[in-house]
C-alpha atoms as a PDB file:
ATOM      1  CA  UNK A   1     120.100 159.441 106.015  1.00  0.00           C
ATOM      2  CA  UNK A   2     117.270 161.229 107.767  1.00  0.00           C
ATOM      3  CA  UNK A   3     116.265 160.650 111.348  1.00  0.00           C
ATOM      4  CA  UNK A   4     112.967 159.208 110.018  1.00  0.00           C
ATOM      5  CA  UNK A   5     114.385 156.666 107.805  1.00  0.00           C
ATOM      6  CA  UNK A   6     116.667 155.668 110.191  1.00  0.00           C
ATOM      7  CA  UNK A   7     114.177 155.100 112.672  1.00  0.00           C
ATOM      8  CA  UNK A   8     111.924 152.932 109.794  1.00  0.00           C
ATOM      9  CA  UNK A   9     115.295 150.993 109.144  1.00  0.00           C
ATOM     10  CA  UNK A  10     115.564 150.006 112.940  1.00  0.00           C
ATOM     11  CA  UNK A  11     111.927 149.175 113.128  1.00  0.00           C
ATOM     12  CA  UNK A  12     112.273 146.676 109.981  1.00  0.00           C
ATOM     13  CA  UNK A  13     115.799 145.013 111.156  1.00  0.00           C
ATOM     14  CA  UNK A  14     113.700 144.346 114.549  1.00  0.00           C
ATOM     15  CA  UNK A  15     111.424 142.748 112.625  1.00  0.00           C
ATOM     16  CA  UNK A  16     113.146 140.620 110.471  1.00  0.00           C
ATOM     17  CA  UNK A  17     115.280 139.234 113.743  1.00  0.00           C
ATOM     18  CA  UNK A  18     112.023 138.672 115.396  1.00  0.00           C
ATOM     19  CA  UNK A  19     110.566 137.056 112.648  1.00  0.00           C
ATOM     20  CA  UNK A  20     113.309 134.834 112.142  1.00  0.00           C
ATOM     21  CA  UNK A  21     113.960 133.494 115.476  1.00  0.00           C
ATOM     22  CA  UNK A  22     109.567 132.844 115.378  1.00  0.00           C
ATOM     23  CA  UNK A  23     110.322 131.142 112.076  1.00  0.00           C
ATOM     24  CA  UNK A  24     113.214 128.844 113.634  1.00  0.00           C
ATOM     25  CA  UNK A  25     110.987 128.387 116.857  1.00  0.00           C
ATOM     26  CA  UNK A  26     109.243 125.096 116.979  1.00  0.00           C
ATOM     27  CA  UNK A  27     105.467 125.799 117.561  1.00  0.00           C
ATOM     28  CA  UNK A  28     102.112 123.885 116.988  1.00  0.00           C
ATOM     29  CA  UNK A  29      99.230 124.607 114.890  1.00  0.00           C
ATOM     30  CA  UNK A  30      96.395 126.120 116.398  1.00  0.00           C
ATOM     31  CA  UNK A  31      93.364 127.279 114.946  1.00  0.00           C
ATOM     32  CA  UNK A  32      91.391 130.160 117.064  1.00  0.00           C
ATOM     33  CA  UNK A  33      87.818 130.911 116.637  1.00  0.00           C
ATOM     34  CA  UNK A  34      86.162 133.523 117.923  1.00  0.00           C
ATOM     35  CA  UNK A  35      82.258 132.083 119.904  1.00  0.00           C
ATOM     36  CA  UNK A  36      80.283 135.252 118.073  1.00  0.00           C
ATOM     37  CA  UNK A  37      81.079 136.960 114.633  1.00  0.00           C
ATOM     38  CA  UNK A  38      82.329 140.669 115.059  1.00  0.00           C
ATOM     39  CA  UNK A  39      78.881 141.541 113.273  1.00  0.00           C
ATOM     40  CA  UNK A  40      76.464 140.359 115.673  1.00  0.00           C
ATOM     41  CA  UNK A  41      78.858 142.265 118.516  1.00  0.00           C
ATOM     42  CA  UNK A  42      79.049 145.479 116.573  1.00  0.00           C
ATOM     43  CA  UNK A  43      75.545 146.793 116.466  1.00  0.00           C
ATOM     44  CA  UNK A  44      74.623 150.515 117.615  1.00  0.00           C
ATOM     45  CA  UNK A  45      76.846 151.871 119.544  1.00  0.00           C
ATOM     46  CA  UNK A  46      76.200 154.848 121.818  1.00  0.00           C
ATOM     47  CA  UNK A  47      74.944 157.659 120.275  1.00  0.00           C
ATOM     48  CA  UNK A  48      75.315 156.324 116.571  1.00  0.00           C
ATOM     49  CA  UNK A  49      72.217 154.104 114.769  1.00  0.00           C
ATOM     50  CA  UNK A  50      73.410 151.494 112.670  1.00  0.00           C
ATOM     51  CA  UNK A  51      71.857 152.252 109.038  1.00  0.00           C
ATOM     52  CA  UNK A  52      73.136 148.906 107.241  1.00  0.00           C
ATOM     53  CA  UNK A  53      75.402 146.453 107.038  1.00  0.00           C
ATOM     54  CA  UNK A  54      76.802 144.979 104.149  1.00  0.00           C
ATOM     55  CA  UNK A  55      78.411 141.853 103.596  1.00  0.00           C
ATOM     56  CA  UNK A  56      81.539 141.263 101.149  1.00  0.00           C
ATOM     57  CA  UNK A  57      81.428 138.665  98.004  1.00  0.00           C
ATOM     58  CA  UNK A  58      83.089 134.952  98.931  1.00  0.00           C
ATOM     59  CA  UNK A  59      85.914 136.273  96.191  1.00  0.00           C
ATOM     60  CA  UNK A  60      86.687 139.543  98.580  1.00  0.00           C
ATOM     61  CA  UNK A  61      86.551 137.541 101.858  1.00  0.00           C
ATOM     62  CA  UNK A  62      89.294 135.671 100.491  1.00  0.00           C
ATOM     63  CA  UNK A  63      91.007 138.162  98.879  1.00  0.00           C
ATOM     64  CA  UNK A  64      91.491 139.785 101.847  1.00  0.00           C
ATOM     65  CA  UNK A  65      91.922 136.298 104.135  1.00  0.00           C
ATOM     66  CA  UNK A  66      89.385 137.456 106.621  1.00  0.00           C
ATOM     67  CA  UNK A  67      88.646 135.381 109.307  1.00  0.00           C
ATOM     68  CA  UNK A  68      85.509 137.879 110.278  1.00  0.00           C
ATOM     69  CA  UNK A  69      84.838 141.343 109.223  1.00  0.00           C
ATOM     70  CA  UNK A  70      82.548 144.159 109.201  1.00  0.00           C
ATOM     71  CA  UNK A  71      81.225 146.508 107.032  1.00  0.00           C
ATOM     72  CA  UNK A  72      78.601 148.524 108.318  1.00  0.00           C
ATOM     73  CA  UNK A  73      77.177 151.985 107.931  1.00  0.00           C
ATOM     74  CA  UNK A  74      75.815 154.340 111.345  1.00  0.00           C
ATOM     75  CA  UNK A  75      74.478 157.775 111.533  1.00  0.00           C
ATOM     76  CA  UNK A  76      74.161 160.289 114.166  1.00  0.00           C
ATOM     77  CA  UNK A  77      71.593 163.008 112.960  1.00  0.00           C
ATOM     78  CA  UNK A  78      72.925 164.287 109.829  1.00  0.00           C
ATOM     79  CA  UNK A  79      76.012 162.919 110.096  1.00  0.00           C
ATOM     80  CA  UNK A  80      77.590 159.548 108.264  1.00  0.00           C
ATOM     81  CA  UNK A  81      79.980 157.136 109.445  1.00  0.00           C
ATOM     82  CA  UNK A  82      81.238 154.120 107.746  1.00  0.00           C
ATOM     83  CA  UNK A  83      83.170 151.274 109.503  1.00  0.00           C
ATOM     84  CA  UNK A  84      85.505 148.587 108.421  1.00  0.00           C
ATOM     85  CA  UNK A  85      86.717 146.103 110.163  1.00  0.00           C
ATOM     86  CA  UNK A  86      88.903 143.291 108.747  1.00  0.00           C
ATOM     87  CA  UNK A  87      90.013 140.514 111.527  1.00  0.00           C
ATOM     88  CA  UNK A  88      92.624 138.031 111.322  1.00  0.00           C
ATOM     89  CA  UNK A  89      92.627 135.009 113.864  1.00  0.00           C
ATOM     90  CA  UNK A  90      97.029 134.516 113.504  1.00  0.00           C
ATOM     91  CA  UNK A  91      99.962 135.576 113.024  1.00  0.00           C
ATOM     92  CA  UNK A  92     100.523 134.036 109.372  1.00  0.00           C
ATOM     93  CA  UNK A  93      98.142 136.586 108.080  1.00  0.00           C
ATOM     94  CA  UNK A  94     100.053 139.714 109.644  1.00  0.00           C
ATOM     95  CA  UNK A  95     100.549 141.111 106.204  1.00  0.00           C
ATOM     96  CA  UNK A  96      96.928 140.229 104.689  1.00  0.00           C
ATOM     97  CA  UNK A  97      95.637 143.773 105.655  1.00  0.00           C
ATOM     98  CA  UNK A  98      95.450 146.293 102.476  1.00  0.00           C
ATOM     99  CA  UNK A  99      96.388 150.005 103.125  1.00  0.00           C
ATOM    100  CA  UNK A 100      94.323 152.941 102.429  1.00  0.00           C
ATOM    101  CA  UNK A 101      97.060 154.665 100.661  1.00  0.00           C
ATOM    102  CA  UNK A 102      97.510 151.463  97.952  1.00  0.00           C
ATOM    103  CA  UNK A 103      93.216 150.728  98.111  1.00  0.00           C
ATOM    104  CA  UNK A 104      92.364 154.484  97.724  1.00  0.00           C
ATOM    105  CA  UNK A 105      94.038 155.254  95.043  1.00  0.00           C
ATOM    106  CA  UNK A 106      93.702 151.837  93.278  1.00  0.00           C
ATOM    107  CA  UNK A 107      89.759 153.135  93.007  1.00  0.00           C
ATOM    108  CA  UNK A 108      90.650 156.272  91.549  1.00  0.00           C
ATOM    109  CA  UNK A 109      90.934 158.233  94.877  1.00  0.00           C
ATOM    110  CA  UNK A 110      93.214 160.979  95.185  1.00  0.00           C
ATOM    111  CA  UNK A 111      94.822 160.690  98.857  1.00  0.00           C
ATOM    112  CA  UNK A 112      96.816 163.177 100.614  1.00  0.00           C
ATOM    113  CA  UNK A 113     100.016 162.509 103.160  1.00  0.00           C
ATOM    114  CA  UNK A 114      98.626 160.524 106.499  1.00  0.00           C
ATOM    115  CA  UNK A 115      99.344 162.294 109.657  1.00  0.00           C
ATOM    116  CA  UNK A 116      99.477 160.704 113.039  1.00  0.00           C
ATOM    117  CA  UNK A 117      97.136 161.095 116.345  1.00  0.00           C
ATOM    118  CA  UNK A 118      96.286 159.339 119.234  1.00  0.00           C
ATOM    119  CA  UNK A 119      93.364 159.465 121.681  1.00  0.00           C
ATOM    120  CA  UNK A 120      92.139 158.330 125.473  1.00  0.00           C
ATOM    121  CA  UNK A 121      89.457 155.788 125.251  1.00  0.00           C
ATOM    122  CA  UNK A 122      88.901 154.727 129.024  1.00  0.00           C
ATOM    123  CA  UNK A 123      92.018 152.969 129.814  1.00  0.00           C
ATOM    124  CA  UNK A 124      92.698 152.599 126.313  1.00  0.00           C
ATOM    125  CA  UNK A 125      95.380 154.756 123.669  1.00  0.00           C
ATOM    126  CA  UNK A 126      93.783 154.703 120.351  1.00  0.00           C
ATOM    127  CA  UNK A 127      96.929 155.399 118.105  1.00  0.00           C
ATOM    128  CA  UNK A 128      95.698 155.745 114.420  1.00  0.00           C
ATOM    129  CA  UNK A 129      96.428 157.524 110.997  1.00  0.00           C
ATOM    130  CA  UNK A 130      94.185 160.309 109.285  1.00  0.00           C
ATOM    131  CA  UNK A 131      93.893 161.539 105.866  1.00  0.00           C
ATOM    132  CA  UNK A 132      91.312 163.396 103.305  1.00  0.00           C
ATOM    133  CA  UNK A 133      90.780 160.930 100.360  1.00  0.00           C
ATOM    134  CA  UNK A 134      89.150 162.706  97.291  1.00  0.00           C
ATOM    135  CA  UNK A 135      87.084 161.741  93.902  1.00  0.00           C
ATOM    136  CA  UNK A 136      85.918 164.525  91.647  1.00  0.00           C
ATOM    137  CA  UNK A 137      83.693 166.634  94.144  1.00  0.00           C
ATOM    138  CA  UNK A 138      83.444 164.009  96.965  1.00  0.00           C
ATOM    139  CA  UNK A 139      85.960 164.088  99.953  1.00  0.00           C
ATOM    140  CA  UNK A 140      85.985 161.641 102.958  1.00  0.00           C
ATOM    141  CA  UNK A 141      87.988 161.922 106.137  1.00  0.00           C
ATOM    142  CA  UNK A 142      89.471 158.393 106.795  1.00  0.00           C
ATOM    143  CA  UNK A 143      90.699 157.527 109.803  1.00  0.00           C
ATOM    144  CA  UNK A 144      92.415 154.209 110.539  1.00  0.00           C
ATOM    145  CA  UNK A 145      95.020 152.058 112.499  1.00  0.00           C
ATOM    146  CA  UNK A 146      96.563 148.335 112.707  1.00  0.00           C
ATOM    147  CA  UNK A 147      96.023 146.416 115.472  1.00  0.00           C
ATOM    148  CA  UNK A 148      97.212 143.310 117.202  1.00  0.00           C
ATOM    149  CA  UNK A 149      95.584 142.744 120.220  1.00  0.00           C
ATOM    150  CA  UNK A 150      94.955 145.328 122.228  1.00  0.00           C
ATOM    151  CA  UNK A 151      98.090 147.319 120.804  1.00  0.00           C
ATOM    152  CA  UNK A 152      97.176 149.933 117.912  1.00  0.00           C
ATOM    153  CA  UNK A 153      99.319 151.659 115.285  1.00  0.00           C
ATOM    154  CA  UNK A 154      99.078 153.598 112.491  1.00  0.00           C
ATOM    155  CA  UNK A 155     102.030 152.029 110.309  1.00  0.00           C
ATOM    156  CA  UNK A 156     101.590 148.122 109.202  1.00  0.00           C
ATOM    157  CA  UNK A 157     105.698 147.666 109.903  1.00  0.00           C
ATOM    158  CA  UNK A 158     104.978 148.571 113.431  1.00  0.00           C
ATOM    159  CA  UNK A 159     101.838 146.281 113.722  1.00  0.00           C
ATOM    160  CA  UNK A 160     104.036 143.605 112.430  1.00  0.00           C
ATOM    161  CA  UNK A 161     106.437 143.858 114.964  1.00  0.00           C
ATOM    162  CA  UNK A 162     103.605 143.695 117.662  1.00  0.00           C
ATOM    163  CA  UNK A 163     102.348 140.901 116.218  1.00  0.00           C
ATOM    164  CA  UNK A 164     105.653 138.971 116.209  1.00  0.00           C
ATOM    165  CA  UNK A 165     106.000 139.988 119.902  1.00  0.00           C
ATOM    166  CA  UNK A 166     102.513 138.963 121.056  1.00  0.00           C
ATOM    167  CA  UNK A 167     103.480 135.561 119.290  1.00  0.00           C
ATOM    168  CA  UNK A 168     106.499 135.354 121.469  1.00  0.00           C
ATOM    169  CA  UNK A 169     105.635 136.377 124.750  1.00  0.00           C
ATOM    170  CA  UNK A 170     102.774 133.947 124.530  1.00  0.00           C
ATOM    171  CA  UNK A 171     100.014 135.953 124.133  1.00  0.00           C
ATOM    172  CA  UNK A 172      97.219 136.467 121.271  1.00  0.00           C
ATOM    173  CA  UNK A 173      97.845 136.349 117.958  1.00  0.00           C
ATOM    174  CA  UNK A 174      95.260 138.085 116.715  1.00  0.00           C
ATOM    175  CA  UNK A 175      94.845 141.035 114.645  1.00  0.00           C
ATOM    176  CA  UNK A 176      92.807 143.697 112.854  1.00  0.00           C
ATOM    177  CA  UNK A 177      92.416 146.289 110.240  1.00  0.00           C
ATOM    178  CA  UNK A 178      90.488 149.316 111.526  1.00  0.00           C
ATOM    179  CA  UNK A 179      88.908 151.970 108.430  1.00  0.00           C
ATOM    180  CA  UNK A 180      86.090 154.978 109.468  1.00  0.00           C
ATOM    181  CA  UNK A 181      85.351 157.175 107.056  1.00  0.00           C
ATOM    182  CA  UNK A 182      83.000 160.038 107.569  1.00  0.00           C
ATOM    183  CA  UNK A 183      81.957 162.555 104.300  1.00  0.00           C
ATOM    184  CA  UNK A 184      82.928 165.591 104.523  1.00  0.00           C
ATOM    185  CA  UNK A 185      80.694 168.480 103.887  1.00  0.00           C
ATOM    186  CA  UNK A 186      81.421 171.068 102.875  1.00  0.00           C
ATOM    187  CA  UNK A 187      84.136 170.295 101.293  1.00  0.00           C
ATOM    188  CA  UNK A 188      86.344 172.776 103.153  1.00  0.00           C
ATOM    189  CA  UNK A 189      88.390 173.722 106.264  1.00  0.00           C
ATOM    190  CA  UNK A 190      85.398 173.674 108.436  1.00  0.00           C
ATOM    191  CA  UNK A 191      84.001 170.743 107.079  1.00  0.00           C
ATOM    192  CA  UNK A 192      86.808 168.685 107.361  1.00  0.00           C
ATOM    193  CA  UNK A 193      86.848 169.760 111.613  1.00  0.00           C
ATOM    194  CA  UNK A 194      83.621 168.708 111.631  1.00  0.00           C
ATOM    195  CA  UNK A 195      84.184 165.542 110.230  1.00  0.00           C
ATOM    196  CA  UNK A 196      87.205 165.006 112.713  1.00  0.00           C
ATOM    197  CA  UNK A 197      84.636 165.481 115.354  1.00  0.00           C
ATOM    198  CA  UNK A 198      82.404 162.915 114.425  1.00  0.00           C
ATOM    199  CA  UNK A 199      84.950 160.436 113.525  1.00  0.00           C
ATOM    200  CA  UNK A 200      86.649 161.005 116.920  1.00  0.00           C
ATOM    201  CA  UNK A 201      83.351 160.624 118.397  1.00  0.00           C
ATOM    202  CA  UNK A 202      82.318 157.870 117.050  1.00  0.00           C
ATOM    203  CA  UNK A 203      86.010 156.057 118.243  1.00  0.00           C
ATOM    204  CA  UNK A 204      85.204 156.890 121.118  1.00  0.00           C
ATOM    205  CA  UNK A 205      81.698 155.234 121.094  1.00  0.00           C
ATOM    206  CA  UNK A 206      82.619 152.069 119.316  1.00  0.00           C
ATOM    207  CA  UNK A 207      85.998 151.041 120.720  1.00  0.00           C
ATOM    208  CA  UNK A 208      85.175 149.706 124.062  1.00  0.00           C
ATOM    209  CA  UNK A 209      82.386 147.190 122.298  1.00  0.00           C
ATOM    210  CA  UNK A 210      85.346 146.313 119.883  1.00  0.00           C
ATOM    211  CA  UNK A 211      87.907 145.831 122.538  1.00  0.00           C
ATOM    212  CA  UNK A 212      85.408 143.323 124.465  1.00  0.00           C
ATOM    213  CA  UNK A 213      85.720 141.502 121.214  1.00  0.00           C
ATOM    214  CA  UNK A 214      89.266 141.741 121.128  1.00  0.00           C
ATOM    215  CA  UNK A 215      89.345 140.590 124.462  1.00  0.00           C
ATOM    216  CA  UNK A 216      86.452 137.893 124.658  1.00  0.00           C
ATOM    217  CA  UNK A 217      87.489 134.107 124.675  1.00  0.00           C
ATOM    218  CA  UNK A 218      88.620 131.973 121.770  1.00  0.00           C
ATOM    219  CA  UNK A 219      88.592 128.394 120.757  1.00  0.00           C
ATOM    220  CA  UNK A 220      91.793 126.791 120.339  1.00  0.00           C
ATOM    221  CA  UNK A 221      91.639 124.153 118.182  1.00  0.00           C
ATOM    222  CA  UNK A 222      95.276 122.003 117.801  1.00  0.00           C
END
């Protein structure tokens, strides 16, 4: 067995002891809501316009179990960034958030392997996954990550297992699902760099308003 699968075989038995003991663990029912939606916080962010924002059909919304979301398209002189963000108020929706590599491809996107990177944002590691996703001459870089709380990862096993912790170390429960993609043009080498650039730029612009998000007050409602 290979280092990496035995590594991925740890981080699952963690998780399944975790979640058991949480599951065993007497707790209450609390509902958390968030004072502002996540689409009146996320407006322009520095150095990026917002173009749009659209909203998702009642059937998606529950598709996906949001508890808020975004959806919402910026620019930055001639370059395009989309963002989506799905949020999740507790832990019994830690597995609610669709992958790019299952989504992609389930819309007749061709996707290649993900490969990991992480970046400084003030005080703040951004840890998140990047791949080209392609459909007939149209390529996007998409860049995205799992978070719960303030920790972010690229894999949804490790999010889980954050998640589960949060829960038990009394802290928040919630979560999100974090997608930028940015076109690429041309459709080469040098166009995917330049993509990279924006998309790292614009992380780097819209994280802290997210993270005061994150971070801002909820209701608890038992």
């Amino acid at each position: 067995m290979g280092k990496k699968k035995t590594k991925q075989l740890v981080y699952l038995t963690v998780l399944l002891v975790l979640t058991s003991f949480l599951v065993y663990r007497p707790t209450e029912l609390v509902m958390v809501i968030k004072p502002i939606s996540l689409q009146m916080v996320l407006g322009p962010v520095d150095g990026f316009k917002l173009i749009a924002t659209t909203p998702l059909d009642d059937a998606t919304v529950s598709l996906l179990e949001l508890d808020d979301y975004t959806q919402s398209r910026y620019s930055r002189d001639h370059d395009n960034v989309n963002l989506y963000i799905g949020y999740y108020n507790g832990l019994d929706k830690v597995s609610a958030a669709h992958s790019p590599l299952v989504c992609f491809p389930g819309q007749g996107w061709a996707v290649d392997r993900p490969t990991e990177h992480s970046m400084e944002v003030g005080q703040e590691a951004v840890n998140y996954a990047e791949m080209v996703a392609s459909l007939g001459d149209r390529q996007e870089l998409v860049l995205y990550w799992y978070q719960a709380d303030s920790k972010t990862v690229a894999k949804v096993y490790k999010n889980k297992i954050n998640a589960v912790i949060n829960k038990l170390m009394g802290q928040s429960e919630e979560q999100a699902f974090v997608r930028i993609t940015v076109p690429i043009v041309p459709a080469d080498v040098q166009g995917v760099e330049q993509a990279r650039n924006v998309g790292k730029a614009f992380i780097a612009a819209f994280y802290p308003v997210f993270q005061s998000y994150v971070q801002s007050n909820a209701w608890r409602i038992q």
